[in-house]
Protein backbone atom coordinates (compact mmCIF):
# COMPACT_ATOMS: atom_id res chain seq x y z
CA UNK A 1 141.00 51.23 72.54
CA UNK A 2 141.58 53.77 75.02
CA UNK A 3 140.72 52.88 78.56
CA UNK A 4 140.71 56.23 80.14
CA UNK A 5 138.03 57.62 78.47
CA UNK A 6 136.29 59.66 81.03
CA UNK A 7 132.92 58.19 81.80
CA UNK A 8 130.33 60.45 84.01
CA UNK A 9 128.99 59.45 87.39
CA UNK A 10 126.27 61.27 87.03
CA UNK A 11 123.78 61.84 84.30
CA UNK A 12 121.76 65.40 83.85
CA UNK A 13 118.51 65.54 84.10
CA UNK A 14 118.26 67.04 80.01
CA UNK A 15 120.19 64.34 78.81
CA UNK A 16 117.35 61.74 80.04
CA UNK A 17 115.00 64.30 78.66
CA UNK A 18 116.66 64.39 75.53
CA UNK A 19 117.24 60.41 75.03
CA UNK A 20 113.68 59.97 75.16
CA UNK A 21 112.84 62.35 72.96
CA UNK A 22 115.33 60.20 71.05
CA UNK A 23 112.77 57.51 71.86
CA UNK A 24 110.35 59.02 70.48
CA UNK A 25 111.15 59.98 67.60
CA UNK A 26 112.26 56.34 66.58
CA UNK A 27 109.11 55.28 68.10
CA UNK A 28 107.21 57.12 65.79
CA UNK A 29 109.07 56.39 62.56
CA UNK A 30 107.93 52.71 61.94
CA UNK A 31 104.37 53.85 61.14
CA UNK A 32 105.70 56.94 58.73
CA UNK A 33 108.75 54.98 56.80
CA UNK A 34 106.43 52.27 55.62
CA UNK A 35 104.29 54.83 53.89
CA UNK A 36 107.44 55.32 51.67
CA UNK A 37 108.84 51.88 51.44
CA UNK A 38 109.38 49.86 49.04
CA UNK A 39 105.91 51.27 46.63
CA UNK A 40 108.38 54.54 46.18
CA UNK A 41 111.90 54.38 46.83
CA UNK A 42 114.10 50.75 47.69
CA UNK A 43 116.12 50.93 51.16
CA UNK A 44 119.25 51.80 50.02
CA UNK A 45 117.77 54.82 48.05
CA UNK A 46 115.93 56.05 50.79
CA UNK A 47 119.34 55.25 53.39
CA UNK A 48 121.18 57.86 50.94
CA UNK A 49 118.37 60.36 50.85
CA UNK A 50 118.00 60.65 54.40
CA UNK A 51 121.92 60.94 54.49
CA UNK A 52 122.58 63.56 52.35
CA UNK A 53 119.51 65.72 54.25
CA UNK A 54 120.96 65.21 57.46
CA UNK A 55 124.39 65.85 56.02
CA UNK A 56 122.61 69.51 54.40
CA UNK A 57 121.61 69.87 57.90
CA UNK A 58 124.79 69.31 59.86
CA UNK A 59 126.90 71.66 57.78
CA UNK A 60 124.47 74.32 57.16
CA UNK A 61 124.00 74.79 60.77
CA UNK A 62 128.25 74.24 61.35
CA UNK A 63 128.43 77.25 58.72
CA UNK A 64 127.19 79.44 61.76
CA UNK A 65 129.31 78.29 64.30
CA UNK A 66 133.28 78.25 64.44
CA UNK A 67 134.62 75.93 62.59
CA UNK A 68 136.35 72.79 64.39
CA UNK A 69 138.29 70.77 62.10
CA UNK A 70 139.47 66.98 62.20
CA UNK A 71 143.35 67.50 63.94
CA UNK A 72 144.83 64.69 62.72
CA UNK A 73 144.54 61.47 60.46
CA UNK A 74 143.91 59.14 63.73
CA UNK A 75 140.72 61.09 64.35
CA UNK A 76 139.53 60.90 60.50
CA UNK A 77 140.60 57.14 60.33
CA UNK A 78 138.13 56.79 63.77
CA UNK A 79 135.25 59.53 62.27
CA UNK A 80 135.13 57.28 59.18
CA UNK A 81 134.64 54.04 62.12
CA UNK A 82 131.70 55.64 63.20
CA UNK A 83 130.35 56.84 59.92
CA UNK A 84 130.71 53.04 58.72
CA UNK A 85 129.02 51.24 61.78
CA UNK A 86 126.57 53.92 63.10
CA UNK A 87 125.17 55.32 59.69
CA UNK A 88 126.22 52.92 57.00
CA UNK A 89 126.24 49.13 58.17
CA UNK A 90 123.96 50.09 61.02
CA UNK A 91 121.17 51.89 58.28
CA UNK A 92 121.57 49.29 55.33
CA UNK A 93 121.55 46.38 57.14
CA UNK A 94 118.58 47.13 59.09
CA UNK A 95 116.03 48.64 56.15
CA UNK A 96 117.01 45.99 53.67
CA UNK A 97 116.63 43.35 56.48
CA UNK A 98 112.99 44.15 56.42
CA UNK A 99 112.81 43.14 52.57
CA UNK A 100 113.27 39.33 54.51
CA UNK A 101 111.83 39.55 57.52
CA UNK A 102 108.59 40.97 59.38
CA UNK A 103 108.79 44.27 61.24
CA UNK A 104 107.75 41.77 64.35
CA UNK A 105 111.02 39.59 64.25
CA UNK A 106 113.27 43.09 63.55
CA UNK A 107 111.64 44.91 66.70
CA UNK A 108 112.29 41.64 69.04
CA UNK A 109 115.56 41.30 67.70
CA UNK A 110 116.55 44.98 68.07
CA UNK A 111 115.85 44.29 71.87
CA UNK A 112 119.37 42.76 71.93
CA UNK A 113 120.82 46.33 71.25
CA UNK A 114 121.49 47.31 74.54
CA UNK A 115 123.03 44.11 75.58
CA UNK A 116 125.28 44.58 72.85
CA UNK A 117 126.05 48.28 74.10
CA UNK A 118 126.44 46.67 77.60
CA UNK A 119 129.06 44.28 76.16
CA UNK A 120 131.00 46.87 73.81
CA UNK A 121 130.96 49.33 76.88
CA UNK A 122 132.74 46.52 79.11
CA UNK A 123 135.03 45.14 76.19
CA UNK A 124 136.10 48.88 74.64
CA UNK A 125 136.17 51.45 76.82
CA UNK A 126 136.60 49.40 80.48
CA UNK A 127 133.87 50.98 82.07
CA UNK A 128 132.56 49.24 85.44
CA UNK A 129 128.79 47.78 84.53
CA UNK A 130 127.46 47.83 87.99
CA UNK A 131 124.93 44.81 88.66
CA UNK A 132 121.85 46.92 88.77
CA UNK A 133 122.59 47.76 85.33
CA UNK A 134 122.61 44.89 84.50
CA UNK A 135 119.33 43.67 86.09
CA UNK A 136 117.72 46.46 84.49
CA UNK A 137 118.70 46.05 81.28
CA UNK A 138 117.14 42.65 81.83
CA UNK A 139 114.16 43.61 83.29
CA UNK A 140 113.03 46.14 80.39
CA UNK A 141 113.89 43.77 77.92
CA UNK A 142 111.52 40.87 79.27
CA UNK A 143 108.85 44.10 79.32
CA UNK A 144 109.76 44.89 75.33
CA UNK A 145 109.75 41.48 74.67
CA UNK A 146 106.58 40.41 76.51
CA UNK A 147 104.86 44.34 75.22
CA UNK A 148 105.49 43.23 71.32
CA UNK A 149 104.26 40.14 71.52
CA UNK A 150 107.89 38.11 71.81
CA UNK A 151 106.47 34.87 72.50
CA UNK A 152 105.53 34.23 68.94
CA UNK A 153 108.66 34.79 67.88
CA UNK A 154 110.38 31.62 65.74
CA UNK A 155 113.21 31.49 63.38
CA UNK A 156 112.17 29.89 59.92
CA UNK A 157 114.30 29.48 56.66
CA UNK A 158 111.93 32.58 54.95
CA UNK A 159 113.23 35.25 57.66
CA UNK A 160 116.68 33.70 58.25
CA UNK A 161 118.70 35.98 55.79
CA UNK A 162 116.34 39.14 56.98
CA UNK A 163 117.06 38.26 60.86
CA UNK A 164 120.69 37.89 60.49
CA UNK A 165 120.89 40.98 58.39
CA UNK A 166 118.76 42.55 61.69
CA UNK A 167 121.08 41.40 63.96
CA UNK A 168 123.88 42.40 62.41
CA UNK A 169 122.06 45.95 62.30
CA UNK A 170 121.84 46.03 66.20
CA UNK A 171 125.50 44.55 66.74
CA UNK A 172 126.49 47.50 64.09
CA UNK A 173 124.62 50.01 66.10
CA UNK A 174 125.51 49.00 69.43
CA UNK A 175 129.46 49.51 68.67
CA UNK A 176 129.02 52.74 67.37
CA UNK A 177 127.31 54.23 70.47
CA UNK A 178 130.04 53.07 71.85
CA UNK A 179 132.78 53.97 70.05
CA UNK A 180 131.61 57.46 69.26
CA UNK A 181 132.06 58.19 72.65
CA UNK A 182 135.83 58.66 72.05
CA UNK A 183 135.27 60.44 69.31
CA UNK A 184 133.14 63.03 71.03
CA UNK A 185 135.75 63.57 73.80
CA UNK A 186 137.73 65.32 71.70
CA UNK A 187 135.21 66.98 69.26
CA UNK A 188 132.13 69.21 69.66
CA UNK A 189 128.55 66.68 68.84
CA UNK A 190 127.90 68.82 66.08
CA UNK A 191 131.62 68.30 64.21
CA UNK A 192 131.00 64.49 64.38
CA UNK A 193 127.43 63.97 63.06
CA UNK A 194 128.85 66.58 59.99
CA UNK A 195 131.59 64.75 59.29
CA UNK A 196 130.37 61.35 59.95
CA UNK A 197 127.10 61.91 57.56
CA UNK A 198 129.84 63.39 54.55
CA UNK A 199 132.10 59.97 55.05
CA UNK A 200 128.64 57.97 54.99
CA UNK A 201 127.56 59.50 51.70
CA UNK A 202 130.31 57.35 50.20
CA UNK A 203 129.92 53.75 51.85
CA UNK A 204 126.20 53.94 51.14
CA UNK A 205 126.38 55.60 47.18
CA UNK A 206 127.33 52.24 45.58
CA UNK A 207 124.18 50.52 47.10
CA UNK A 208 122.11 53.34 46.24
CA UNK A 209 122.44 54.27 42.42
CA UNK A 210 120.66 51.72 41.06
CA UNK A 211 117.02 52.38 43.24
CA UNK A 212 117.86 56.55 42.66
CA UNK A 213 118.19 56.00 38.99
CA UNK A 214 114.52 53.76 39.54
CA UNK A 215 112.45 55.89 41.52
CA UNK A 216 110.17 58.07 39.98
CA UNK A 217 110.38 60.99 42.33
CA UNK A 218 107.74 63.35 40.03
CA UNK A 219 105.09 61.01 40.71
CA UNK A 220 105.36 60.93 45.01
CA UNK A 221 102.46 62.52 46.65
CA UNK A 222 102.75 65.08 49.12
CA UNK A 223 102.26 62.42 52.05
CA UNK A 224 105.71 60.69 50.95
CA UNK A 225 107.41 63.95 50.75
CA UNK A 226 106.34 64.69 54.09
CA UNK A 227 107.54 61.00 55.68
CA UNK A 228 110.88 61.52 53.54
CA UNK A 229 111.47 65.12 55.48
CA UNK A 230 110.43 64.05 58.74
CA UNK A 231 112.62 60.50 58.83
CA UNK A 232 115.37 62.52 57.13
CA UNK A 233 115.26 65.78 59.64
CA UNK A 234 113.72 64.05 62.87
CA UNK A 235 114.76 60.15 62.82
CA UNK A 236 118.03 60.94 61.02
CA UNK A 237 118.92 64.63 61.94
CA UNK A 238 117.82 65.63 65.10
CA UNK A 239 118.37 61.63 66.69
CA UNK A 240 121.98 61.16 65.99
CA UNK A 241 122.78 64.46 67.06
CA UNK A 242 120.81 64.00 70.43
CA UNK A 243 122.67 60.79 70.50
CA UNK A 244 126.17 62.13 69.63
CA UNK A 245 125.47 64.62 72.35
CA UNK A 246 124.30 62.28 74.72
CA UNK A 247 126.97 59.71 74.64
CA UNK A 248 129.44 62.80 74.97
CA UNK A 249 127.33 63.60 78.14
CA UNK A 250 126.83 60.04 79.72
CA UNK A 251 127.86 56.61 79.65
CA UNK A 252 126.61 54.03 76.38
CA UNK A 253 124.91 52.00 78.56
CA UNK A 254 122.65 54.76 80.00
CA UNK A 255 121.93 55.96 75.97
CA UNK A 256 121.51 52.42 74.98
CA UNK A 257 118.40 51.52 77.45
CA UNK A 258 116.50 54.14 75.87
CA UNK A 259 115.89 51.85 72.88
CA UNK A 260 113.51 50.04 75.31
CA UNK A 261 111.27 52.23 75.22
CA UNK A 262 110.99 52.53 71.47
CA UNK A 263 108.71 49.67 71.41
CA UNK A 264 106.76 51.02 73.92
CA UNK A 265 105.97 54.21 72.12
CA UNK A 266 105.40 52.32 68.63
CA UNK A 267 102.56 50.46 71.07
CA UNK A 268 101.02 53.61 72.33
CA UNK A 269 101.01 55.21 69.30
CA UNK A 270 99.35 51.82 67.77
CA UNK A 271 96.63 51.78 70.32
CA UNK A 272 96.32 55.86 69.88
CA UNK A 273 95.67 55.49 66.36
CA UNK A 274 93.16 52.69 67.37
CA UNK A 275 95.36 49.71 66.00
CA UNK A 276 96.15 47.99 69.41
CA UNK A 277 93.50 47.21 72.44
CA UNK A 278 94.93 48.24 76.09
CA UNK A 279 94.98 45.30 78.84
CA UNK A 280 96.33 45.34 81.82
CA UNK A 281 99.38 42.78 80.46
CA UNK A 282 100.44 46.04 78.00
CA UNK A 283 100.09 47.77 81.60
CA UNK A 284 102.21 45.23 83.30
CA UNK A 285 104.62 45.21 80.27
CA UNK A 286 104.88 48.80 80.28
CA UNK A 287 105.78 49.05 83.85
CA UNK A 288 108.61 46.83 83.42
CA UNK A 289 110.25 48.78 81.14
CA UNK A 290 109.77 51.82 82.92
CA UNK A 291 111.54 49.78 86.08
CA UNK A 292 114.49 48.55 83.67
CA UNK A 293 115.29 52.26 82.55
CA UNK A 294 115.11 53.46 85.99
CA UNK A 295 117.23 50.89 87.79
CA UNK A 296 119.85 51.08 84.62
CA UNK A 297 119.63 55.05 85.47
CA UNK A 298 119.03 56.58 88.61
CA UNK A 299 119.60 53.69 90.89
CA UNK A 300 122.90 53.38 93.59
CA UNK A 301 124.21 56.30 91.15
CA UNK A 302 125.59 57.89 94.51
CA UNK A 303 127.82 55.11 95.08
């Protein structure tokens, strides 16, 4: 790994705006993906769906922009890297996880995402974690924890294989924000999200044909349709290449705190939509996050 990658000292205010709309829109998607899974499409075929979109998307909006092509093979070899952990492993680990565990256990142990990131950042690219980052990372992940209801959490023999597969997911993940940030030192956002979603196409495929060739796709309502588009476009499209972006613009770690406040928005929307009771603990819970993020963000960044 290269340890001179240059890392930013100081974040822009859009790229914090744009991270949480990141947030957001992976906040949302746990209440619209269900409505697709698994009554009309498996995981895997539903992974190479929202692929191939977001690969539709990528190029067709590269078509009006000069074209930047991959240099050399070093760059392919680290493209296809990032297609493998960040889209691949990263997507098919996580969605066919939930076939063997509960959405609960895969949202408490997606909270060790940024620790990973933390880790990876130290390990892979050398960049100084300062202790406040640390702290805060901490902090917001006792909120999340506390905010989803982590102390009913408890490994059994029925979730095992799901909360491995989870795990795995959020190790998978955590490397490629990462990684990716070499890759988008040297490349426009928009060149590696294209190229990375083509590579994908190809690792995912083999999982894939056999739920395609099952799903009845003339039968879907229009409500399906509309959850495939917007995971495919919003979660898919639009997310990575905020992310891609991001990373190019910041350090991992900063990116990577953001997926504390995932579960935060999944609980706002759940008490929105009348699902979930406020109380002052959500309050409290809340707060903490909010704390984490900030101290991870904004705090001692002068020094």
């Amino acid at each position: 790994m290269n340890p001179k990658l240059h890392i930013s000292k100081k974040t822009p205010l859009k790229v914090h705006a744009a991270l949480f709309l990141v947030a957001l829109i992976y906040g949302s998607t746990y209440f619209i993906a269900k409505k697709v899974m698994p009554d009309y499409l498996g995981p895997s075929a539903f992974i190479f769906i929202r692929i191939i979109v977001a690969a539709i998307v990528f190029w067709t909006i590269g078509s009006f922009k000069k074209q930047e092509k991959i240099r050399n093979r070093k760059d392919f070899i680290e493209i296809a890297i990032a297609a493998f952990f960040g889209v691949a492993n990263n997507m098919l680990f996580f969605f066919n996880g939930l076939a063997y565990t509960s959405e609960f256990h895969a949202s408490v142990l997606m909270l060790n995402a940024p620790i990973f990131v933390l880790i990876f950042t130290r390990l892979l690219i050398k960049e100084e974690i300062k202790w406040w980052q640390t702290a805060g990372l901490i902090i917001s992940s006792f909120g999340a924890f506390f905010l989803i209801g982590g102390t009913s959490f408890q490994f059994n023999g029925e979730s095992a294989k799901g909360d491995v597969m989870i795990l795995i997911n959020a190790t998978s993940f955590a490397f490629y924000l990462v990684y990716v940030k070499r890759v988008v030192q040297k490349y426009a956002a928009l060149t590696v999200v294209k190229y990375t979603f083509l590579i994908a196409l190809f690792f995912v495929l083999p999982f894939a044909w056999s739920e395609l060739r099952e799903a009845s796709f003339g039968t879907f309502p229009t409500s399906v349709w509309i959850s495939i588009a917007y995971v495919s476009i919003a979660t898919t499209s639009i997310a990575y290449l905020i992310n891609a972006w991001a990373v190019k613009q910041a350090s991992p770690v900063v990116a990577g705190s953001y997926i504390y406040l995932q579960p935060l928005i999944a609980t706002s929307l759940a008490i929105t939509l009348g699902n979930l009771e406020l109380s002052a603990e959500k309050i409290i819970f809340a707060l903490l996050i909010f704390f984490g993020v900030y101290l991870v963000n904004t705090f001692k960044r002068a020094q």
